[in-house]
Protein backbone atom coordinates (compact mmCIF):
# COMPACT_ATOMS: atom_id res chain seq x y z
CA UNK A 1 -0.82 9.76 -13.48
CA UNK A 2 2.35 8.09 -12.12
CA UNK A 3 5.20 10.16 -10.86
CA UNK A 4 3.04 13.36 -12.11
CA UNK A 5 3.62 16.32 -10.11
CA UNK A 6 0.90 18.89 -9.14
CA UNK A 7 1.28 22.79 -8.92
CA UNK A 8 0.04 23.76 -5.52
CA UNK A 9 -2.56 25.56 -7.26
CA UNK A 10 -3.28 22.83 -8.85
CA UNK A 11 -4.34 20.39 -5.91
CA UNK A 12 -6.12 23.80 -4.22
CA UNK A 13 -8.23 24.58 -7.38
CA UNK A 14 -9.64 21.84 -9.01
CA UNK A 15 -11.70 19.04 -7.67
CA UNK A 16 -11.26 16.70 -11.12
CA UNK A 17 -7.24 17.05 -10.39
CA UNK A 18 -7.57 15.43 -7.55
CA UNK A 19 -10.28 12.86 -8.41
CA UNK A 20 -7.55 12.25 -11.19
CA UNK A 21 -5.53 10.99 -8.57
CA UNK A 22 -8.17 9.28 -6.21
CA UNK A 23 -8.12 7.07 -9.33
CA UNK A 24 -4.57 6.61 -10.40
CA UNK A 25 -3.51 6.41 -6.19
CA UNK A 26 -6.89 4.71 -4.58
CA UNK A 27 -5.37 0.69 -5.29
CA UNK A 28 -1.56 0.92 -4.96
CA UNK A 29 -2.84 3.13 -1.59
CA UNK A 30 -4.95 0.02 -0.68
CA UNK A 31 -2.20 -2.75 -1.42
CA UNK A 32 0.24 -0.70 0.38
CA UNK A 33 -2.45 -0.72 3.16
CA UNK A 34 -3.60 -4.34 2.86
CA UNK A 35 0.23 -5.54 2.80
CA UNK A 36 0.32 -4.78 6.41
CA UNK A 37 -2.93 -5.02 7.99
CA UNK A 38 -3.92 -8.12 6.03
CA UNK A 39 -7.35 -7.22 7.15
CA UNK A 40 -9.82 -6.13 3.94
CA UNK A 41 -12.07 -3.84 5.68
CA UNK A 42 -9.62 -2.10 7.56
CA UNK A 43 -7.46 -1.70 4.35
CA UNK A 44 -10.21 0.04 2.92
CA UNK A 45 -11.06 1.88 6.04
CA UNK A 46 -7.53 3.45 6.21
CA UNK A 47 -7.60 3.98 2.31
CA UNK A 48 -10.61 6.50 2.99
CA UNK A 49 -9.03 7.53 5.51
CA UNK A 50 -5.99 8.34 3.73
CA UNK A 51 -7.62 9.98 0.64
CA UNK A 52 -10.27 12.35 3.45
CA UNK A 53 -7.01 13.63 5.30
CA UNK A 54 -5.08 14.23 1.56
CA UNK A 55 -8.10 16.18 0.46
CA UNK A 56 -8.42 18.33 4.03
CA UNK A 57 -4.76 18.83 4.04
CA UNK A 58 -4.28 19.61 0.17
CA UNK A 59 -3.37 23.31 1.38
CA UNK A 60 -0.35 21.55 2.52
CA UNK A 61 1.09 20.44 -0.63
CA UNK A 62 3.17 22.26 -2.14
CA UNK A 63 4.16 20.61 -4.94
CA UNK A 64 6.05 18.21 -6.01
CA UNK A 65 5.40 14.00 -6.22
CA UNK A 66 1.83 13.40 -5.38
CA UNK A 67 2.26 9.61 -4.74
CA UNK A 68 5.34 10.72 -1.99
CA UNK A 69 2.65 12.69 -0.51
CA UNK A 70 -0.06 10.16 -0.25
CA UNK A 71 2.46 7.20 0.94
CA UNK A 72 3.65 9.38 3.42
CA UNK A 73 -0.15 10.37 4.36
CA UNK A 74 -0.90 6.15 4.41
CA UNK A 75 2.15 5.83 6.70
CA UNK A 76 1.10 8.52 9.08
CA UNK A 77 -2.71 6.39 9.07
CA UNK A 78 -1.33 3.31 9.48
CA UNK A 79 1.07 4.61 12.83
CA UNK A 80 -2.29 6.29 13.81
CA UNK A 81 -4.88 3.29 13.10
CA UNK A 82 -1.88 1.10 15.35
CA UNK A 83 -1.90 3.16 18.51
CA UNK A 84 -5.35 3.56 18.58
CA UNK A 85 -5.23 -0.37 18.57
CA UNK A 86 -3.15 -0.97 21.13
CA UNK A 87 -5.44 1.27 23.38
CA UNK A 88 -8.48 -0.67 22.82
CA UNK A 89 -10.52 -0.46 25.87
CA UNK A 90 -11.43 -3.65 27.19
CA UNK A 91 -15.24 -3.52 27.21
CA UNK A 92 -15.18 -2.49 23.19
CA UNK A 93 -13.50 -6.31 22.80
CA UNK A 94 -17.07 -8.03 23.22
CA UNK A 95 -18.67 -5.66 20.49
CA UNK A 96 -15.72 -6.48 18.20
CA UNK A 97 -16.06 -10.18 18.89
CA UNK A 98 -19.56 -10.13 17.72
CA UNK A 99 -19.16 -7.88 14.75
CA UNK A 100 -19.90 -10.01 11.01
CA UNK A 101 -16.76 -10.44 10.26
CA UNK A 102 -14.85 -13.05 7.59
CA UNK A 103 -15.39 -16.45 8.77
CA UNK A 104 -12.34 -17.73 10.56
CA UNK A 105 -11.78 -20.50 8.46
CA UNK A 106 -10.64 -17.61 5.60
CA UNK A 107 -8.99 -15.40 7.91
CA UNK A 108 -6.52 -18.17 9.22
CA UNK A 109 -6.35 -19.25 5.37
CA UNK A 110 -5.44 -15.61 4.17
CA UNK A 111 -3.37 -15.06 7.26
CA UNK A 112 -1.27 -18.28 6.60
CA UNK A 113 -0.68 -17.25 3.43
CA UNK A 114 0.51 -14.16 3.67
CA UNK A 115 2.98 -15.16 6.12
CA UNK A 116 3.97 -17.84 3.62
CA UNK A 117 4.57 -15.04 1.57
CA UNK A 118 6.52 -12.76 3.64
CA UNK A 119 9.27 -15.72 5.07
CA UNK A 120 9.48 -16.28 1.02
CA UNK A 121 9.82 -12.24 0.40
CA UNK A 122 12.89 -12.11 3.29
CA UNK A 123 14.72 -14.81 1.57
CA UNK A 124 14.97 -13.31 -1.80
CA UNK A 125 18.28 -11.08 -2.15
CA UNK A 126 17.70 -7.75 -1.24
CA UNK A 127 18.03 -5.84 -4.41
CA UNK A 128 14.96 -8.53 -5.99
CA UNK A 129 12.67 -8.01 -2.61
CA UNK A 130 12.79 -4.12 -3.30
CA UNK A 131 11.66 -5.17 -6.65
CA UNK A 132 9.03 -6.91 -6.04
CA UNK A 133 7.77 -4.72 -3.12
CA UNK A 134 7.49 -1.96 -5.21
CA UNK A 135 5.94 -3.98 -8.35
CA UNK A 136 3.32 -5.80 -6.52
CA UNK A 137 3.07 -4.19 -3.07
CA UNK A 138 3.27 -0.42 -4.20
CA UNK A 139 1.60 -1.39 -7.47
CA UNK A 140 4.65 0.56 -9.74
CA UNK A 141 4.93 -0.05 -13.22
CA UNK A 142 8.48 -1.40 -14.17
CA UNK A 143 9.24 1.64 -15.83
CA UNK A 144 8.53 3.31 -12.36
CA UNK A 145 10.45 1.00 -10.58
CA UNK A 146 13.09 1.31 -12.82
CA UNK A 147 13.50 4.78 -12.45
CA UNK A 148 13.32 4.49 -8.95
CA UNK A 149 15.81 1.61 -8.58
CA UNK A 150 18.69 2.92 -11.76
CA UNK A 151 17.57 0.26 -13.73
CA UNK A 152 15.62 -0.55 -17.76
CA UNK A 153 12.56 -1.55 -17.84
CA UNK A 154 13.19 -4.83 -19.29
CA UNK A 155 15.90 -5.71 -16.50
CA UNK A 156 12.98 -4.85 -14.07
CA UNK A 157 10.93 -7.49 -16.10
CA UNK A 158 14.03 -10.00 -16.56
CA UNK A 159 14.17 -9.72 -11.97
CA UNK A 160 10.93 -9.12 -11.25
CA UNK A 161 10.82 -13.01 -13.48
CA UNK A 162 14.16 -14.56 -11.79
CA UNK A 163 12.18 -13.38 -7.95
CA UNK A 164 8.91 -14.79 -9.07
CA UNK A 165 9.92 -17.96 -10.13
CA UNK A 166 12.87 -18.18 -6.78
CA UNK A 167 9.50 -17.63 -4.36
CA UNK A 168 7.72 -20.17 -6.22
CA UNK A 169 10.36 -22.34 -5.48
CA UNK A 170 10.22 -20.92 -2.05
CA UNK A 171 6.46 -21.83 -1.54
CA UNK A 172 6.42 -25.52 -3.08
């Protein structure tokens, strides 16, 4: 279902359009998510999130590119899900120490690498770090993110490669 608009009607009318794109959406939604949280269970907290407000507010659209909509719906959570962070009263941070959460041990691990990850992302050349944002963050095809970037599919491939194997490099 990628780039596939939706007649207003459409979204309104039928409940197996939009489980159509619960499906296609639901993991480049969570990666998009996950990229900046680096936390799993908020991830998929904000995912459902995301996906509850698209199907309350499906009124709203009025066409057009459902996966602009949903981004933009995932941004909005993610602003949301940050303030109400930073406004954490102080007697909720005992209950969240205590919750079952991922052992430390693979937090720090996960943590450390993603921020290995994003020092090797801000080196690449900028035109390559789009690239590989929207490959593997965004989940796009290459023929998506060739549209989207004015390029073939196979020089999407021959990049996406060339950044690859330049954070490898990075990383070793």
């Amino acid at each position: 279902m990628s780039k596939k608009t939706l007649p207003f009607d459409a979204m309104l009318e039928s409940e197996d359009e939009f489980a159509e794109m619960y499906q296609s959406y639901q993991q480049p939604i969570y990666r998009f998510l996950f990229w900046r949280t680096r936390d799993e269970a908020t991830s998929d907290d904000l995912t459902s999130s995301v996906f509850e407000k698209a199907w309350r507010a499906r009124a709203s659209f009025h066409g057009g590119s459902v996966q602009a909509w949903l981004y933009r719906i995932a941004r909005n959570t993610l602003t949301d899900h940050w303030r109400r962070k930073q406004a954490l009263p102080l007697e909720n941070a005992e209950q969240l120490a205590n919750e079952d959460t991922v052992s430390v041990a693979e937090q720090l691990d996960t943590d450390q690498a993603v921020a290995e990850l994003r020092v090797a992302l801000r080196q690449l050349p900028s035109d390559m770090r789009r690239l590989v944002e929207l490959r593997f963050i965004e989940g796009l095809s290459a023929k998506q993110v060739g549209e989207r970037l004015g390029m073939t599919e196979g020089n999407v491939r021959v990049v996406q490669y060339r950044a690859l194997k330049r954070m490898r490099k990075l990383l070793s």
